[in-house]
Protein backbone atom coordinates (compact mmCIF):
# COMPACT_ATOMS: atom_id res chain seq x y z
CA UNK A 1 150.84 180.35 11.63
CA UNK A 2 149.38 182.39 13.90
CA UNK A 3 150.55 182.79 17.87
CA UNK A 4 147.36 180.89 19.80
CA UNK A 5 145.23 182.89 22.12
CA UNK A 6 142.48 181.88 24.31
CA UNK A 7 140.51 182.93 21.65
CA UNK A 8 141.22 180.21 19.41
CA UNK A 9 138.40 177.66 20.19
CA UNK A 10 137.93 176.12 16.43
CA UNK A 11 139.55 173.82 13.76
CA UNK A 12 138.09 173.02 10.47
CA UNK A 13 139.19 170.07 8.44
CA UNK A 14 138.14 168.97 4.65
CA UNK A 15 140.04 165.07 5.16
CA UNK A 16 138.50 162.60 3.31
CA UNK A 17 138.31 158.87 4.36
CA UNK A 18 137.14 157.37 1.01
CA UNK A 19 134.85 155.31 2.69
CA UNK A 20 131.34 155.37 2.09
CA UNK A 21 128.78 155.75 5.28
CA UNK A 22 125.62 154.40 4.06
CA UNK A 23 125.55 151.11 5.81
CA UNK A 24 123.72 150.39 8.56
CA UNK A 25 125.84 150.18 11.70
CA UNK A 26 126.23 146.43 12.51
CA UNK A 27 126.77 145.81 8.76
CA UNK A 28 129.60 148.20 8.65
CA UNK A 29 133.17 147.44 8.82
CA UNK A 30 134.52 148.45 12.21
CA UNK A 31 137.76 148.67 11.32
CA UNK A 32 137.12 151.24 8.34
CA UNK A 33 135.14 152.90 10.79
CA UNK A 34 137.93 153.20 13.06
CA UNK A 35 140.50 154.49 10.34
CA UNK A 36 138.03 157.16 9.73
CA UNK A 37 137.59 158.08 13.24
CA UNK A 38 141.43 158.10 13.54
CA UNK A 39 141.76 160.56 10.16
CA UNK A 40 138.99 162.90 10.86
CA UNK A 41 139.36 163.33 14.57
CA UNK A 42 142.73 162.19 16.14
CA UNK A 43 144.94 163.35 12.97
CA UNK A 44 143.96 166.95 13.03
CA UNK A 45 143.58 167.11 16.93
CA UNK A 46 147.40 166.28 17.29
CA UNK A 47 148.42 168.43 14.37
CA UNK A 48 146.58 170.88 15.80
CA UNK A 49 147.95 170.17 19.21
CA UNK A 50 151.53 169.93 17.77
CA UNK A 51 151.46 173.35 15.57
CA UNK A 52 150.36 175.17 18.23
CA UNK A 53 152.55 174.08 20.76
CA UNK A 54 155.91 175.32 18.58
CA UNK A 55 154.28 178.68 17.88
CA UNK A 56 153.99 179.34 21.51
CA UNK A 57 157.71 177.83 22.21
């Protein structure tokens, strides 16, 4: 892993949820909409967060 710089400004993720988002909204299941949320945009936020942090430690 690389030392972060300012110049680091992007993070590209290939998670998969396994959950199908062809549904119109109100007949969708909130909570599988919320576990997808959670694994495609708070999971690799943190990681991101966390791997970065200890390279710059």
């Amino acid at each position: 892993m690389s030392t972060p710089t300012s110049q680091d400004t992007a993070l590209i993720t290939g998670a998969s949820s396994g959950i199908g988002g062809a549904a119109p909204l109100l007949a969708s299941d909130v909570d599988a909409m919320d576990r997808m949320i959670r694994l495609n945009v708070l999971a690799p936020t943190r990681l991101t967060y966390a791997g970065w942090k200890s390279a710059s430690v």
